[in-house]
Protein backbone atom coordinates (compact mmCIF):
# COMPACT_ATOMS: atom_id res chain seq x y z
CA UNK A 1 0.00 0.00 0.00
CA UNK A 2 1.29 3.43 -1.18
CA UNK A 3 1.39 6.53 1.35
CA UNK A 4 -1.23 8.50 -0.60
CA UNK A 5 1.22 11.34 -1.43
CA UNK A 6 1.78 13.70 -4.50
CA UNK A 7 5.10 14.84 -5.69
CA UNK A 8 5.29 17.85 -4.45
CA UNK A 9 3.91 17.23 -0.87
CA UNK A 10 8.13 16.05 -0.27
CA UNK A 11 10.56 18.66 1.28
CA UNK A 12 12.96 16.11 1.58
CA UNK A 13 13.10 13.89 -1.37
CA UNK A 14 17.39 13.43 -1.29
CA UNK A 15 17.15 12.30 2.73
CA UNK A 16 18.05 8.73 2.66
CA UNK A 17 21.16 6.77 4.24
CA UNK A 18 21.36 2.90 4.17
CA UNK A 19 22.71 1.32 7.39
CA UNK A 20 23.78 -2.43 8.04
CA UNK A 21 20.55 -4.98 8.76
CA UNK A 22 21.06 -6.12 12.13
CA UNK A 23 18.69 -7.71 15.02
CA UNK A 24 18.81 -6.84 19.01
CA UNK A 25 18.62 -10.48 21.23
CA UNK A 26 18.62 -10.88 24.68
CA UNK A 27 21.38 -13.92 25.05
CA UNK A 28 21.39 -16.55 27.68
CA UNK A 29 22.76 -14.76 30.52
CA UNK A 30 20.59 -11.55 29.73
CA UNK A 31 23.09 -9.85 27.91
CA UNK A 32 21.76 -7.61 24.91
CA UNK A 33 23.94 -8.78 21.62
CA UNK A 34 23.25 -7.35 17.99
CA UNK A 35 23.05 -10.26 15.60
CA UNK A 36 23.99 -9.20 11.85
CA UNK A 37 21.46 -10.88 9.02
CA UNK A 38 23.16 -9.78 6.69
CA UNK A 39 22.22 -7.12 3.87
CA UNK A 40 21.47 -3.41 4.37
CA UNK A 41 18.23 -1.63 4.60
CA UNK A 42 17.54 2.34 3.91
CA UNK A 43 16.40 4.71 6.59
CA UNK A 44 15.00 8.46 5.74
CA UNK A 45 13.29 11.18 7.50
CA UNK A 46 10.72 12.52 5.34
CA UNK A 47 9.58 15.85 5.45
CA UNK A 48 5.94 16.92 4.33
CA UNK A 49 5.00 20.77 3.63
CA UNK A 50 2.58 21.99 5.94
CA UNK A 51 -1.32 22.02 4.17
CA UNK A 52 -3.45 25.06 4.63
CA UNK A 53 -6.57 23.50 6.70
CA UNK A 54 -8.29 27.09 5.65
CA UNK A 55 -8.14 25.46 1.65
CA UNK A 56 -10.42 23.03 0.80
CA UNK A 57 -7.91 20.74 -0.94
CA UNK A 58 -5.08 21.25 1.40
CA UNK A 59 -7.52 20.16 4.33
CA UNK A 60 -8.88 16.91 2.58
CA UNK A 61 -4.81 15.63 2.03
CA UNK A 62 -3.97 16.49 5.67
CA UNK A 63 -7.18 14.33 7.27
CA UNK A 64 -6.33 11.67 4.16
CA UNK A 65 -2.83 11.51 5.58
CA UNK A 66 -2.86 12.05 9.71
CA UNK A 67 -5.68 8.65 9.05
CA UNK A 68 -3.53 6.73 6.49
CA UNK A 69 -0.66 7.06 9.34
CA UNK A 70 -2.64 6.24 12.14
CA UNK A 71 -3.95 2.73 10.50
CA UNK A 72 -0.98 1.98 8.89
CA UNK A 73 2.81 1.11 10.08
CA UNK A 74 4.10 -0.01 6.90
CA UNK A 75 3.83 1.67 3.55
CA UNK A 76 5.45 2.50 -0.05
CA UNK A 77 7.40 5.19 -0.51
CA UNK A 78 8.95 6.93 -3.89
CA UNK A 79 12.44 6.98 -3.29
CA UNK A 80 13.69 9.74 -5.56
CA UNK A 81 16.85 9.62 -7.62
CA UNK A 82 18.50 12.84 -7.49
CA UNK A 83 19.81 13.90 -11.06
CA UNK A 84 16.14 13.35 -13.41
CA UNK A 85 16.61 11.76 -16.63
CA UNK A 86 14.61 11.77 -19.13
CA UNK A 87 15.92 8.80 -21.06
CA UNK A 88 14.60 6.92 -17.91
CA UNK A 89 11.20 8.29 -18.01
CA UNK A 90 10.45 7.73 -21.61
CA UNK A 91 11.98 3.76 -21.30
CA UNK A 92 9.61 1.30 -20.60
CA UNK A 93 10.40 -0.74 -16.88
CA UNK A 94 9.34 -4.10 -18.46
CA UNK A 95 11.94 -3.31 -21.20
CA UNK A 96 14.56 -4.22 -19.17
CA UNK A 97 15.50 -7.44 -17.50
CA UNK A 98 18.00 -8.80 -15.79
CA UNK A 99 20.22 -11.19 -18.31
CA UNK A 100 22.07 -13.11 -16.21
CA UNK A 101 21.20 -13.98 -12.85
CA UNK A 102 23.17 -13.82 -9.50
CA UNK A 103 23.14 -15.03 -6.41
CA UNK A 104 22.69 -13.77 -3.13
CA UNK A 105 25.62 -11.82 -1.68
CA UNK A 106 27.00 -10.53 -5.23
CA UNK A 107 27.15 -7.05 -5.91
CA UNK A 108 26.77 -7.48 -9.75
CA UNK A 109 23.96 -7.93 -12.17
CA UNK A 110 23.87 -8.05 -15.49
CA UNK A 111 20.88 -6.39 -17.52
CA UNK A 112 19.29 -6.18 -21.05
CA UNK A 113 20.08 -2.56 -22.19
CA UNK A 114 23.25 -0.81 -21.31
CA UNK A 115 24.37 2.65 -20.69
CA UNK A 116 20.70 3.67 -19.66
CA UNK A 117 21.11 3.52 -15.98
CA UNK A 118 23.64 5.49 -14.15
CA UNK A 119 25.63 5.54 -10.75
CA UNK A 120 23.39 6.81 -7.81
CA UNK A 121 20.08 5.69 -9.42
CA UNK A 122 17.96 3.79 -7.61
CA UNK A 123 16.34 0.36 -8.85
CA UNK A 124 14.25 -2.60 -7.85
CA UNK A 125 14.23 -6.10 -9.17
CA UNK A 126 11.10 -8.06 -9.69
CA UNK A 127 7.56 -7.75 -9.37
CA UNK A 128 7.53 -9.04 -5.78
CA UNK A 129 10.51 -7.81 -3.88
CA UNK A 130 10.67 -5.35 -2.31
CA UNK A 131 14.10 -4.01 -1.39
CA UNK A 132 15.90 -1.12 -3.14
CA UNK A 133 19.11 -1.17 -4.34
CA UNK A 134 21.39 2.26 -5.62
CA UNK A 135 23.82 1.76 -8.62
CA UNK A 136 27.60 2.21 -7.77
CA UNK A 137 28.72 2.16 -10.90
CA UNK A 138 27.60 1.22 -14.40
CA UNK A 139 29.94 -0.94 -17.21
CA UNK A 140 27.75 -1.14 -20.45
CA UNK A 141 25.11 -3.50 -19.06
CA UNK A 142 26.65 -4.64 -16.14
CA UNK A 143 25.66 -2.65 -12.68
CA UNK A 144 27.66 -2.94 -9.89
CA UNK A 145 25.86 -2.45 -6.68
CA UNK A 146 26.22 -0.19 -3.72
CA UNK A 147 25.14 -3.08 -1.33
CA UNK A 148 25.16 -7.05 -1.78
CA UNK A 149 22.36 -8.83 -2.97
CA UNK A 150 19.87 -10.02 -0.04
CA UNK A 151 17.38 -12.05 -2.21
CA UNK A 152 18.68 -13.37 -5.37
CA UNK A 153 17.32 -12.39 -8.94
CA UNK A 154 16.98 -14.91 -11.76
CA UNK A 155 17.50 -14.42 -15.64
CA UNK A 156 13.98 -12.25 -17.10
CA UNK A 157 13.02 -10.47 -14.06
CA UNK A 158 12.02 -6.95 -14.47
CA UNK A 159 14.60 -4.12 -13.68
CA UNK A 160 12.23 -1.27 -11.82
CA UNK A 161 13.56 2.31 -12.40
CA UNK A 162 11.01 4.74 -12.91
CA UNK A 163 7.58 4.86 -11.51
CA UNK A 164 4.82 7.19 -10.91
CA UNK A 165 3.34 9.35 -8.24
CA UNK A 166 0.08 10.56 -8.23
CA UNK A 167 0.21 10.33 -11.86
CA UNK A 168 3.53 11.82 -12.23
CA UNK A 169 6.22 9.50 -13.71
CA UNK A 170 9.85 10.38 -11.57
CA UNK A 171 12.97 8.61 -11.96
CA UNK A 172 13.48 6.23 -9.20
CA UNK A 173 11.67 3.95 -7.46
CA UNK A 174 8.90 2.60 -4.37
CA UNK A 175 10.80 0.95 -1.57
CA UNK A 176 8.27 -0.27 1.83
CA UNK A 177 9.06 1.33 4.83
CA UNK A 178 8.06 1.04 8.60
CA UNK A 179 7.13 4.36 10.12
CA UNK A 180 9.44 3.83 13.53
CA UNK A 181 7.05 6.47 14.69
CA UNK A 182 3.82 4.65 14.60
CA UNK A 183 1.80 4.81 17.42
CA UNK A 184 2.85 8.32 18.45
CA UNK A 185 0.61 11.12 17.60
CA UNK A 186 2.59 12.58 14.01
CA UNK A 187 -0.17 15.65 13.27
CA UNK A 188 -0.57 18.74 14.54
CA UNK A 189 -2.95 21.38 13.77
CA UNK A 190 -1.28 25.12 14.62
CA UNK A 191 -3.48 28.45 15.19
CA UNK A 192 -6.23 26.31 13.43
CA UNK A 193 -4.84 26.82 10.28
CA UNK A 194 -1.55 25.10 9.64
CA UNK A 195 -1.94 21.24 9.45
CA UNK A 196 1.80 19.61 9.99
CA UNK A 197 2.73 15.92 9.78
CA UNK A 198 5.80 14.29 10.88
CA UNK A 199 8.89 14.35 10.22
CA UNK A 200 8.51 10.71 9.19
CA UNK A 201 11.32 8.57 10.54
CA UNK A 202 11.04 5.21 8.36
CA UNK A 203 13.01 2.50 8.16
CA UNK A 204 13.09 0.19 5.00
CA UNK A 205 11.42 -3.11 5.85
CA UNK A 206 13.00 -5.98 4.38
């Protein structure tokens, strides 16, 4: 399920930084340990412009939201490459496909159509994974990741790299987040007329 937002709702489209996957365990002896799984996952704190509660528009987006929030701890979010590129919004995703497959752990992949991806975009693989990966560097149609692999991808499977929001094609791509702050109250209403929500503090879900 998408966070019903519009393109320009997002102050902070660039804020993302990936950290390493790891889980918190209470040993034997009550000792806290992290255990590493392995992989990386993306965490971002998104900003969203303040709606005028005073405009009829504004108003219906800020209840839509502050409710969406309330019911819902995990959610898709456009993760938005920085430089735009047209090439990548006129292509076609299901034009592109990985050629060779690779295994979990690798850091390369191997895709249909070179030199039409570039270093810093963000892609997806597949129709039903979820996690987001950012190019490192591109070698005519081989990519070479910024992270290992954490689910492998086989020979045919759709390379995801532009998508659309509200409508709106942008170059990059949905990753699903948790919203660490779910729970806590994340509207405000100020004077009566200002309608805030968040920041959002997410963490990609993997």
């Amino acid at each position: 399920m998408k966070l019903p937002i519009s393109k320009s709702d997002i102050v902070t489209p660039y804020n993302i930084s990936v950290e390493e996957s790891a889980d918190l365990l209470v040993t034997a002896n009550n000792k806290a340990s992290f255990v590493r799984r392995g992989g990386y996952h993306y965490t971002m704190t998104m900003g969203l412009r303040p709606y005028n509660l005073l405009k009829e528009s504004d108003n219906a987006r800020f209840y839509s939201l502050a409710t969406f929030l309330t019911y819902n701890p995990v959610f898709e979010l456009p993760i938005i490459n920085m430089l735009n590129n047209e090439t990548i919004l006129t292509a076609v995703n299901n034009s592109v496909t990985v050629s060779t497959g690779a295994s979990v752990g690798n850091t390369q992949v191997n895709i249909s159509q070179a030199n039409l991806l570039r270093p810093g975009d963000f892609i997806r693989f597949g129709d039903v994974k979820s996690k987001v990966y950012q190019i490192m560097s591109v070698n005519g149609q081989a990519l070479q990741l910024a992270h290992p692999l954490v689910a492998a991808v086989t020979a045919g499977e759709t390379v995801h790299f532009s998508e659309e929001i509200d409508g709106i094609r942008f170059c990059g791509v949905y990753g699903k987040f948790l919203n660490e702050d779910f729970g806590l109250s994340n509207s405000r209403i100020e004077e009566g007329i200002l309608g805030k929500l968040g920041p959002l503090k997410l963490k990609e879900k993997l």
